[in-house]
Protein backbone atom coordinates (compact mmCIF):
# COMPACT_ATOMS: atom_id res chain seq x y z
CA UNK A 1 -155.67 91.94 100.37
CA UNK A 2 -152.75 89.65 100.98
CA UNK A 3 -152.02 87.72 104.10
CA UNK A 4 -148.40 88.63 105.25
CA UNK A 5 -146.14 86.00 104.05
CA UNK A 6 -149.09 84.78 101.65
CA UNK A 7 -149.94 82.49 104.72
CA UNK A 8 -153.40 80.85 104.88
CA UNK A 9 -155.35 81.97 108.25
CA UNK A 10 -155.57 78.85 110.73
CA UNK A 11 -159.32 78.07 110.17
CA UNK A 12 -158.50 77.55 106.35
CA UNK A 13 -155.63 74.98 107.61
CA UNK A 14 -157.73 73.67 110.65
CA UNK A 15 -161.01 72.87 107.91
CA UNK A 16 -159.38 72.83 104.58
CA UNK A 17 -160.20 74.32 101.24
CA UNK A 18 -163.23 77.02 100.98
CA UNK A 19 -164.35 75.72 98.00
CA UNK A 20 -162.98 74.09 95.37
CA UNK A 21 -163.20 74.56 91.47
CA UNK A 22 -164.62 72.06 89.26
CA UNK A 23 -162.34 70.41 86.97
CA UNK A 24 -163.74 71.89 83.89
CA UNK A 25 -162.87 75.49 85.03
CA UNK A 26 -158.80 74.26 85.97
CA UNK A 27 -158.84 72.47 82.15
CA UNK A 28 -160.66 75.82 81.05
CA UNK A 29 -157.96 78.14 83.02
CA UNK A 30 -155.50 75.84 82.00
CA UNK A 31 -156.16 76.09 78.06
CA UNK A 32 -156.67 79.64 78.10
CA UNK A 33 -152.95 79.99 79.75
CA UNK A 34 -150.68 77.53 77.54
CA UNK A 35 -149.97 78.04 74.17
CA UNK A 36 -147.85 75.79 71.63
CA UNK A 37 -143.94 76.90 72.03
CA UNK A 38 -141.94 78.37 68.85
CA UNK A 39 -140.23 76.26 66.31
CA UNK A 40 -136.65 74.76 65.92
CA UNK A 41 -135.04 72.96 63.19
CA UNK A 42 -133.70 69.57 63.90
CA UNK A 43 -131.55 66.99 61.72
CA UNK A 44 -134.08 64.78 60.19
CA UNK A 45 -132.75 61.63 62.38
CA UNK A 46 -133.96 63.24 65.59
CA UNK A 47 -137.19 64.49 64.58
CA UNK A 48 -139.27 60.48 65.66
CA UNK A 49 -142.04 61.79 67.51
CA UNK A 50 -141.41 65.56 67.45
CA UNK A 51 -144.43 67.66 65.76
CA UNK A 52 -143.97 69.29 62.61
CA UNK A 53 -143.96 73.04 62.41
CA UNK A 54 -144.22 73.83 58.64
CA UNK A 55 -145.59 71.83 55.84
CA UNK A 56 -143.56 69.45 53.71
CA UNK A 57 -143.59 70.24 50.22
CA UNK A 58 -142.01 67.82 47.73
CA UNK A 59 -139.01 69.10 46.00
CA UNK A 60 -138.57 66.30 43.14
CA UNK A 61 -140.94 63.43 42.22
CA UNK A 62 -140.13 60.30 43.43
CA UNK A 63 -139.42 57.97 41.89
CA UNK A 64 -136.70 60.86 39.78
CA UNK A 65 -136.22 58.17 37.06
CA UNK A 66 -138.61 55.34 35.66
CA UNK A 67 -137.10 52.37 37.35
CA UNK A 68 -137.98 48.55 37.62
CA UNK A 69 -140.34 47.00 40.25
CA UNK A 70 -139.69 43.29 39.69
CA UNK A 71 -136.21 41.41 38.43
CA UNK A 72 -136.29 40.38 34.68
CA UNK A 73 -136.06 41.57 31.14
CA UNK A 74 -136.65 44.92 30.05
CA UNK A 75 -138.76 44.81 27.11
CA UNK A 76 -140.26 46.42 24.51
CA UNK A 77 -144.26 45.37 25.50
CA UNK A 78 -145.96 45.13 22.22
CA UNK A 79 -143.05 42.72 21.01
CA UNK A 80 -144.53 40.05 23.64
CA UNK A 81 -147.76 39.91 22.62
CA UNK A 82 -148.99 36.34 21.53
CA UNK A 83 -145.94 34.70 23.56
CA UNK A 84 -146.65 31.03 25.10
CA UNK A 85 -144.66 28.55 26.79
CA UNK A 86 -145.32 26.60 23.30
CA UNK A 87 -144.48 30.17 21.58
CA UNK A 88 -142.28 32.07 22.86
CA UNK A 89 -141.02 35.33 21.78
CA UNK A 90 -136.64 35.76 21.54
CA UNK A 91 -134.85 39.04 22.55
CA UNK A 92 -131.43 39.58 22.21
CA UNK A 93 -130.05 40.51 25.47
CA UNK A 94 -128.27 44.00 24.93
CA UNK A 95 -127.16 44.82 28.45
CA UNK A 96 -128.04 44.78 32.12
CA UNK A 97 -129.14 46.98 34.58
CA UNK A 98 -128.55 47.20 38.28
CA UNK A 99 -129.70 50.04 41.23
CA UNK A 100 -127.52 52.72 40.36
CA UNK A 101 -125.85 51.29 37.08
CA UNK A 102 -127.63 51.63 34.07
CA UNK A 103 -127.31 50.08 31.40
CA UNK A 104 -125.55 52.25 28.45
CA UNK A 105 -127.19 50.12 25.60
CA UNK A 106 -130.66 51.25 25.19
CA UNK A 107 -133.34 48.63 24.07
CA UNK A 108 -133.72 48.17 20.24
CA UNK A 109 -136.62 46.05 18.39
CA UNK A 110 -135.99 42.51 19.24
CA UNK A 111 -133.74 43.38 21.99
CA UNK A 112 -133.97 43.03 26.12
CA UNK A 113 -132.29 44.35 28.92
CA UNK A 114 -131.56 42.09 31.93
CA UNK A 115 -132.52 44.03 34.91
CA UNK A 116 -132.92 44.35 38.67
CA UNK A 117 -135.41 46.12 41.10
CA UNK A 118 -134.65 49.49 41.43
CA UNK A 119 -133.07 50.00 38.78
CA UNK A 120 -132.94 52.27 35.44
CA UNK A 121 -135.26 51.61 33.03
CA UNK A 122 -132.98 51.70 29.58
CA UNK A 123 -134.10 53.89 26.75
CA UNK A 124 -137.10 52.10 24.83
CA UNK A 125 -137.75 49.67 27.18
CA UNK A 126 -141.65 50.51 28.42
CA UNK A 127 -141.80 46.70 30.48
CA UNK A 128 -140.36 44.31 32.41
CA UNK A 129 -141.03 40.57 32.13
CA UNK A 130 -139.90 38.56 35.29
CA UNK A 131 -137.88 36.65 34.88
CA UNK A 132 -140.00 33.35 35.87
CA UNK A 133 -141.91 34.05 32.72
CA UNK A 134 -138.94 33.68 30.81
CA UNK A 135 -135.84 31.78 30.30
CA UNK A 136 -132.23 32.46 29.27
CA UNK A 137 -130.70 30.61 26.45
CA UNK A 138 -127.22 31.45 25.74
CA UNK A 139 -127.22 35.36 24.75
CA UNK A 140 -130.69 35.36 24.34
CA UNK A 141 -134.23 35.77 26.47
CA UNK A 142 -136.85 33.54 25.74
CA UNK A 143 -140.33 35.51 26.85
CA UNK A 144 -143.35 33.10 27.21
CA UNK A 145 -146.05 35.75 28.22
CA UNK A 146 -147.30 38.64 27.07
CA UNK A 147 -146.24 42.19 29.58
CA UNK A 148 -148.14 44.85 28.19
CA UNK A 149 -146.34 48.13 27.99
CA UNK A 150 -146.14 49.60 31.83
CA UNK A 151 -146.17 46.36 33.79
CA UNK A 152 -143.59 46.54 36.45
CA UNK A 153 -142.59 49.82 35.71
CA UNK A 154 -142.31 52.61 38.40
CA UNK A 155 -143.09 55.81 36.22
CA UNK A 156 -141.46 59.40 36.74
CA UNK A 157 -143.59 61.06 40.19
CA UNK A 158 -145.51 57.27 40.89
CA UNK A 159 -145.07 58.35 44.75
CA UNK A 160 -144.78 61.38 45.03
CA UNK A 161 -144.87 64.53 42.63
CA UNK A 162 -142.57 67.62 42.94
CA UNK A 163 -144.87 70.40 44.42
CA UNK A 164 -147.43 67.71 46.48
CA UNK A 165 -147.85 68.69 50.44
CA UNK A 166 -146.69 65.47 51.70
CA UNK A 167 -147.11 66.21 55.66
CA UNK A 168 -148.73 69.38 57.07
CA UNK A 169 -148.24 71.13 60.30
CA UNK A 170 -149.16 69.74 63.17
CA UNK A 171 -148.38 66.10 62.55
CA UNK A 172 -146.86 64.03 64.97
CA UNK A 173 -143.87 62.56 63.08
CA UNK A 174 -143.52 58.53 62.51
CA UNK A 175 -140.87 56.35 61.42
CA UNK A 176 -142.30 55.95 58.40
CA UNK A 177 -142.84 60.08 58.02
CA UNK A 178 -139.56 60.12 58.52
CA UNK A 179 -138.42 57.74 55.69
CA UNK A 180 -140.66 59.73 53.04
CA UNK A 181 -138.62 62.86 54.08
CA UNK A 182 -135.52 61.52 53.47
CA UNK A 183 -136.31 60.30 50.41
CA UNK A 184 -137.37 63.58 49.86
CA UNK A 185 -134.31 65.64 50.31
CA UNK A 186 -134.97 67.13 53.73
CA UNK A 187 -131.94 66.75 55.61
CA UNK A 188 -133.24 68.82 58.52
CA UNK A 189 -136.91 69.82 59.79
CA UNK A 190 -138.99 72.35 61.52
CA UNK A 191 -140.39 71.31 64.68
CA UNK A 192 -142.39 72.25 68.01
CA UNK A 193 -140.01 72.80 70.74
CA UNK A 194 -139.67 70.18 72.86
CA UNK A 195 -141.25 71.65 76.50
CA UNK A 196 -139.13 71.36 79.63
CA UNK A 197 -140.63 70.95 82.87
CA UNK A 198 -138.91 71.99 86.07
CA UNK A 199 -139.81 69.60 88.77
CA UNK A 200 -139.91 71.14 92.32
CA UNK A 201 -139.92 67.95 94.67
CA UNK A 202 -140.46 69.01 98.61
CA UNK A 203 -140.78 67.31 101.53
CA UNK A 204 -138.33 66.92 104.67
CA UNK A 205 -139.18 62.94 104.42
CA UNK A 206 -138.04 62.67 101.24
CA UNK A 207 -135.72 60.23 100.53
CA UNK A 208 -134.07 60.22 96.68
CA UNK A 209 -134.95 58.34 94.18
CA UNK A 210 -134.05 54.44 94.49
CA UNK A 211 -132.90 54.55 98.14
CA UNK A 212 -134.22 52.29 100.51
CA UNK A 213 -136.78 53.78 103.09
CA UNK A 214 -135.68 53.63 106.79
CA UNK A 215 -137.29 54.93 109.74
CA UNK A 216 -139.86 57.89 109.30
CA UNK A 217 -138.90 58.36 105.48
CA UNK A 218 -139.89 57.57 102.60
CA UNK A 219 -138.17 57.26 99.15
CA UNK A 220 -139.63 59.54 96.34
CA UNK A 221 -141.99 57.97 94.00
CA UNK A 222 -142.84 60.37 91.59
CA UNK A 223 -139.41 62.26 90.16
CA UNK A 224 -139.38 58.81 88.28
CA UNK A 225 -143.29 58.66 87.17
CA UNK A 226 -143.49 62.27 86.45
CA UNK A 227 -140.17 61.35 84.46
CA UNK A 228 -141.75 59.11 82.57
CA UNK A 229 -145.25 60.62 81.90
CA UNK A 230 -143.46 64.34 80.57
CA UNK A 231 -141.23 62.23 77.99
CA UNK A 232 -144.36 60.45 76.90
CA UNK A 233 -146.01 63.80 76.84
CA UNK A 234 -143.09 64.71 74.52
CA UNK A 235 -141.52 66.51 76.90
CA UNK A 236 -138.24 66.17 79.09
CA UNK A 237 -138.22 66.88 82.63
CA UNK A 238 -135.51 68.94 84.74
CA UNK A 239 -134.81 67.35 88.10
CA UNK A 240 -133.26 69.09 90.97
CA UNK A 241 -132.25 67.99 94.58
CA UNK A 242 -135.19 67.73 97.23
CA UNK A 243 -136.34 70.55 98.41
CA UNK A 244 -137.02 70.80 102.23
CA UNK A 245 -140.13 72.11 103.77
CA UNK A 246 -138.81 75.75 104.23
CA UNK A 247 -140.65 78.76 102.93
CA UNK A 248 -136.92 80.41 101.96
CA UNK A 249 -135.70 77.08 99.69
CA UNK A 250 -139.21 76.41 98.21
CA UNK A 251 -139.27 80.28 96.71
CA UNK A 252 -135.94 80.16 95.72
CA UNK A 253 -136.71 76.56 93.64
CA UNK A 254 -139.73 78.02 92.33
CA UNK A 255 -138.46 80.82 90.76
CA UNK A 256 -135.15 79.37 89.52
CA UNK A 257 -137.45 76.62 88.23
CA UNK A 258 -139.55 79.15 86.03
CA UNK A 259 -136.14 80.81 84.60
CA UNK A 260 -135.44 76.95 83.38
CA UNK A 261 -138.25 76.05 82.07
CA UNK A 262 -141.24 75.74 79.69
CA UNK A 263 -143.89 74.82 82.65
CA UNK A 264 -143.12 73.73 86.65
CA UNK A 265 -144.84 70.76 88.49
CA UNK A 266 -144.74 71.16 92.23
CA UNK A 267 -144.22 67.10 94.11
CA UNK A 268 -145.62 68.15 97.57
CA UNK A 269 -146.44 70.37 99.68
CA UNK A 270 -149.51 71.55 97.99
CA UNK A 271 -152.55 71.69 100.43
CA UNK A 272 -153.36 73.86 103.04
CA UNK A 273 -151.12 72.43 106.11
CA UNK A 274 -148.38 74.42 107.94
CA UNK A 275 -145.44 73.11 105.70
CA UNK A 276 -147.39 73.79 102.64
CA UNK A 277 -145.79 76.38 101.19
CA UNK A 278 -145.59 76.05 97.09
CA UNK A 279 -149.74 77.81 96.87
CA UNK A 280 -149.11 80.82 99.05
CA UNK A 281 -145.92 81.19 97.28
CA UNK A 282 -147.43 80.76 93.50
CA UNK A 283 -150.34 83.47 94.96
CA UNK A 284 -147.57 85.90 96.31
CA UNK A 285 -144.81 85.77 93.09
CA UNK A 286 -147.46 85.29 90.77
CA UNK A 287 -150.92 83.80 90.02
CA UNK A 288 -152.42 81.72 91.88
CA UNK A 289 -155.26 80.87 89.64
CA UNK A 290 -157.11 77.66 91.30
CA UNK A 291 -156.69 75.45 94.50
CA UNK A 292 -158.56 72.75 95.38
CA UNK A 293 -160.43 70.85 92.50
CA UNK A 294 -163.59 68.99 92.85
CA UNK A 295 -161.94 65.49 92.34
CA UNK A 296 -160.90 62.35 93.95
CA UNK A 297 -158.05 61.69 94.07
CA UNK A 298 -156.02 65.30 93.79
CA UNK A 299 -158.23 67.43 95.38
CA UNK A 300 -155.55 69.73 96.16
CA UNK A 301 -154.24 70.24 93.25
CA UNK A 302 -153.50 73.59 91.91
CA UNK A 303 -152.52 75.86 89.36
CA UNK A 304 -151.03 79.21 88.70
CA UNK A 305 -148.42 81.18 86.46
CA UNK A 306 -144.80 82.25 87.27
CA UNK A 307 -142.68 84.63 85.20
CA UNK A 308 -145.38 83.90 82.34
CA UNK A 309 -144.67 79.57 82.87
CA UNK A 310 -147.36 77.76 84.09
CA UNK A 311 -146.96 75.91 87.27
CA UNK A 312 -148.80 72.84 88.55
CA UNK A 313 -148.97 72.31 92.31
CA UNK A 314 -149.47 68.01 92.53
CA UNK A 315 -150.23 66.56 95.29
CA UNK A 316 -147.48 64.22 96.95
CA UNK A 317 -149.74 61.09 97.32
CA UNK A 318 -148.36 59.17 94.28
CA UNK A 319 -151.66 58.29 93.21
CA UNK A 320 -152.94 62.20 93.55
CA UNK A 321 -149.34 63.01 91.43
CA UNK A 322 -150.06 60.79 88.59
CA UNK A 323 -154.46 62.07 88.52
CA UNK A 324 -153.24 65.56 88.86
CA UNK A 325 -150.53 65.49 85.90
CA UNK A 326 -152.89 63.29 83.53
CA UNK A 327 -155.86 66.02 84.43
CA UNK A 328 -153.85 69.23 83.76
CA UNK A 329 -150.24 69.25 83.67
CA UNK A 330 -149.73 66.35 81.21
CA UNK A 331 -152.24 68.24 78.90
CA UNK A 332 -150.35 71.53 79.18
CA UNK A 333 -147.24 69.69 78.02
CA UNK A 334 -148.67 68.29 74.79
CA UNK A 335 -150.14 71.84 73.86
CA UNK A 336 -146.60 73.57 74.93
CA UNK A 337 -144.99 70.65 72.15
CA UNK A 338 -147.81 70.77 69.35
CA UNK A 339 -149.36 67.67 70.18
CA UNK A 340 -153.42 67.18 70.91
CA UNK A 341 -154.63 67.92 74.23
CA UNK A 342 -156.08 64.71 74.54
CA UNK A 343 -155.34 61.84 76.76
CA UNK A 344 -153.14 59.82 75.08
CA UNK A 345 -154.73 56.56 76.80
CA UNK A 346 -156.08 53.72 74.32
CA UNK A 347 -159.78 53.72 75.40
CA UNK A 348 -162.54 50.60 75.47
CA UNK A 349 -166.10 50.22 76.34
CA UNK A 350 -166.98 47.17 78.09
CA UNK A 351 -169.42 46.28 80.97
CA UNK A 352 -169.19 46.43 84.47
CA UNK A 353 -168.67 43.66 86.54
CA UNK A 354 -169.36 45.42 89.73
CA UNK A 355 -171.34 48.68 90.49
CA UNK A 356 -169.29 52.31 90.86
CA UNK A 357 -170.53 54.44 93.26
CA UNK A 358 -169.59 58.22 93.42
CA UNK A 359 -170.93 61.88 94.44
CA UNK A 360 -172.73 64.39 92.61
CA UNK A 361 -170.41 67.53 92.19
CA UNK A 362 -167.20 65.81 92.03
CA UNK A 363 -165.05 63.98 89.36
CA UNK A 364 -163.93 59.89 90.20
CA UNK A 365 -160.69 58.74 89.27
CA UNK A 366 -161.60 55.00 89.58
CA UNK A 367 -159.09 52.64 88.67
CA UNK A 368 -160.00 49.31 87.63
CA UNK A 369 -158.91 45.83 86.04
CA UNK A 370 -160.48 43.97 82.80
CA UNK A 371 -161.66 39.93 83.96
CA UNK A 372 -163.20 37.92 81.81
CA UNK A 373 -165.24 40.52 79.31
CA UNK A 374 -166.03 42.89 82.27
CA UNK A 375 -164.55 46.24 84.16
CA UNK A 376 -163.93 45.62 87.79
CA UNK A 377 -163.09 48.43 90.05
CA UNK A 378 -160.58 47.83 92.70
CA UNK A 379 -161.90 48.28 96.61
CA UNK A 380 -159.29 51.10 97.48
CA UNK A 381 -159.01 53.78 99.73
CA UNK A 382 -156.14 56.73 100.13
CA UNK A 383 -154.52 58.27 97.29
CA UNK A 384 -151.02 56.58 98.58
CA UNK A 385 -151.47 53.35 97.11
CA UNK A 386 -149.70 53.66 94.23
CA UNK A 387 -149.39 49.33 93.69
CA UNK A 388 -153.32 49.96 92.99
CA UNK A 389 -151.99 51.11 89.53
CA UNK A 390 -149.78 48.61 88.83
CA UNK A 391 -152.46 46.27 89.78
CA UNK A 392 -155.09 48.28 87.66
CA UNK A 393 -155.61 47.61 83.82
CA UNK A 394 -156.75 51.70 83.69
CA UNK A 395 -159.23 53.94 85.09
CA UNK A 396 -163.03 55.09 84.42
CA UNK A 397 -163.54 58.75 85.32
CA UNK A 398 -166.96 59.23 86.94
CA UNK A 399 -168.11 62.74 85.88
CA UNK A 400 -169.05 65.39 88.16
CA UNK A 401 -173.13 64.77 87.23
CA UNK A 402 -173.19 61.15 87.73
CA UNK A 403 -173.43 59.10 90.86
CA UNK A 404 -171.38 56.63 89.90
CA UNK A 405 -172.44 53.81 87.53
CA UNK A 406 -174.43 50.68 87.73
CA UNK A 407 -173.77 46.61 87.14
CA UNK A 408 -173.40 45.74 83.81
CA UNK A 409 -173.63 49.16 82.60
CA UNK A 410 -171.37 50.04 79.48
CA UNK A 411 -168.43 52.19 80.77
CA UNK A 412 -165.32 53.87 78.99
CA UNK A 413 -162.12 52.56 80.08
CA UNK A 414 -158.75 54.64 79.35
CA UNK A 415 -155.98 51.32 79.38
CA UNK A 416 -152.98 52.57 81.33
């Protein structure tokens, strides 16, 4: 049964969370709850990065046309054969050919074509002798070694042939992706939606973005991280104004921020205290599907569903904000825009330098720097130091079974 207002009682805000779930049930939940979003064509020079929603399938070969791959004479091959500096072998030179202008004189016995990279190979020509292994003498070429017949020649489909699957669903595209496309034809492609996240920010001692802190307040530090983590997520994040601690404004900014978007992350006001509204809230409009993770930092972290979106409640602690996201929300994003779950950190296994110690039944968010060969972890406490990560070369997590790790023990480290 619900409390009235979807209030906690006082002895849940007096001790805390009941319990909390472990973070293999929130990825579980979380996984179970976000799918990928629908396709959307996009012009081909906005597609870097995006993931690709249907196959490419070539619609010509490339090259279209045999073509040179080197600058010289265009040559019928057998005629070199046996050519020497001491010996070489005349052609009359019939023509020239350039990217784009062929020549109109094809290539007769005896006969040569001056020609360019890229371009046309004339009719009858089958090689192309550079033109460092020849020389010009008035209107004639004077080959000195052999080319049999297909040296530097780019045949008819060399690349690519009409009908091959070039790129298939699901790829993340590259610049160079993107270059084979055009080449291709494809003026425009199908692609994952890009996900929007509506950011909720709360707190009456919030300060925007950028300002300078004065007396009790403090200026907001994660619009601008969570900012940057959703775009390199793929995603783009919708910011609002503050939100103050009032159980009126934060409902009203929750559900407006569901309309909006593809997923909302809660800044704030996520535990169990008095000004805490955003879980009660989530529990009362919608789900609230976990609260409290076994985890440090982020412990009360959350999530739920709103209007169908899924909604991440992250902890205001700036270090807590950025475990939180990279734990569950950042994951949700990539699935919501085709990419892998994954964490997108580079990862190395070196030793440790000094000993991690941590508790059975809970997940360590350890963040550490790389000296000489070995992983040190910094001697930090509270979940408000967020210089600790600038400081910090990445993190080791410390799972849930583990009491932590010992001296010179080989750990993963995800780089930041």
């Amino acid at each position: 049964m619900a409390l009235p207002d979807g209030c906690y009682p006082d002895d849940v805000r007096e001790r805390g969370f009941r319990g909390r779930r472990s973070v293999e049930e929130v990825v579980a939940l979380v996984r179970a709850r976000v799918s990928t979003l629908p396709r959307e064509a996009v012009p081909l020079l906005e597609a870097d990065g995006r993931v690709l929603a249907r196959q490419a399938t070539a619609q010509v070969d490339v090259p279209l046309f045999r073509r040179a791959a080197m600058d010289g004479w265009a040559v019928r091959g057998e005629e070199t054969f046996g050519a020497t500096p001491l010996d070489p072998r005349p052609f009359r030179i019939a023509g020239e050919s350039f990217p784009g202008r062929p020549s109109a004189a094809p290539v007769g016995e005896g006969e040569c074509v001056r020609i360019m990279t890229g371009a046309p190979m004339p009719e009858g020509a089958d090689a192309v002798v550079p033109f460092e292994e020849g020389a010009r003498e008035g209107g004639r070429a004077l080959v000195h070694a052999p080319a049999t017949p297909g040296r530097n020649v780019g045949e008819v489909g060399e690349d690519v042939r009409k009908g091959d699957v070039v790129l298939r669903a699901g790829r993340r595209l590259r610049p160079q992706d993107l270059g084979l496309l055009s080449s291709l034809g494809f003026a425009q492609v199908f692609v994952v939606r890009r996900p929007r996240a509506a950011l909720v920010m709360t707190g009456d001692e919030i300060l925007p973005a950028g300002s300078v802190p004065s007396g009790h307040a403090i200026t907001d530090a994660n619009t601008p991280m969570l900012q940057a983590l959703v775009r390199r997520d793929g995603g783009t994040l919708l910011c609002g104004p503050i939100v103050k601690d009032d159980r009126a404004a934060v409902r009203e900014a929750l559900l407006a921020s569901a309309a909006a978007a593809d997923c909302v992350l809660v800044s704030g006001g996520s535990s169990v205290g008095a000004e805490d509204h955003a879980p009660s809230l989530l529990r009362e409009e919608g789900e609230l599907l976990a609260h409290g993770v076994a985890m440090r930092p982020s412990s009360p972290a959350g999530f739920g569903m709103l209007s169908g979106k899924p909604v991440f409640l992250l902890p205001g602690n700036p270090v807590s904000c950025l475990c939180a996201y990279d734990f569950f929300a950042g994951m949700a994003i990539r699935v919501l825009g085709g990419r892998h779950p994954d964490w997108p950190h580079v990862k190395v296994r070196m030793p440790l330098g000094r000993k991690i110690t941590s508790e059975i039944g809970r997940v360590d968010y350890v963040r550490v720097r790389v000296e000489e060969g070995r992983v040190i972890p910094l001697a930090i406490r509270g979940a408000s130091i967020l210089s600790s990560t600038t400081r910090a070369h990445g993190f080791v997590l410390v799972e849930a079974d583990r009491e932590g790790f010992g001296e010179r023990e080989m750990v993963e480290v995800r780089l930041y």
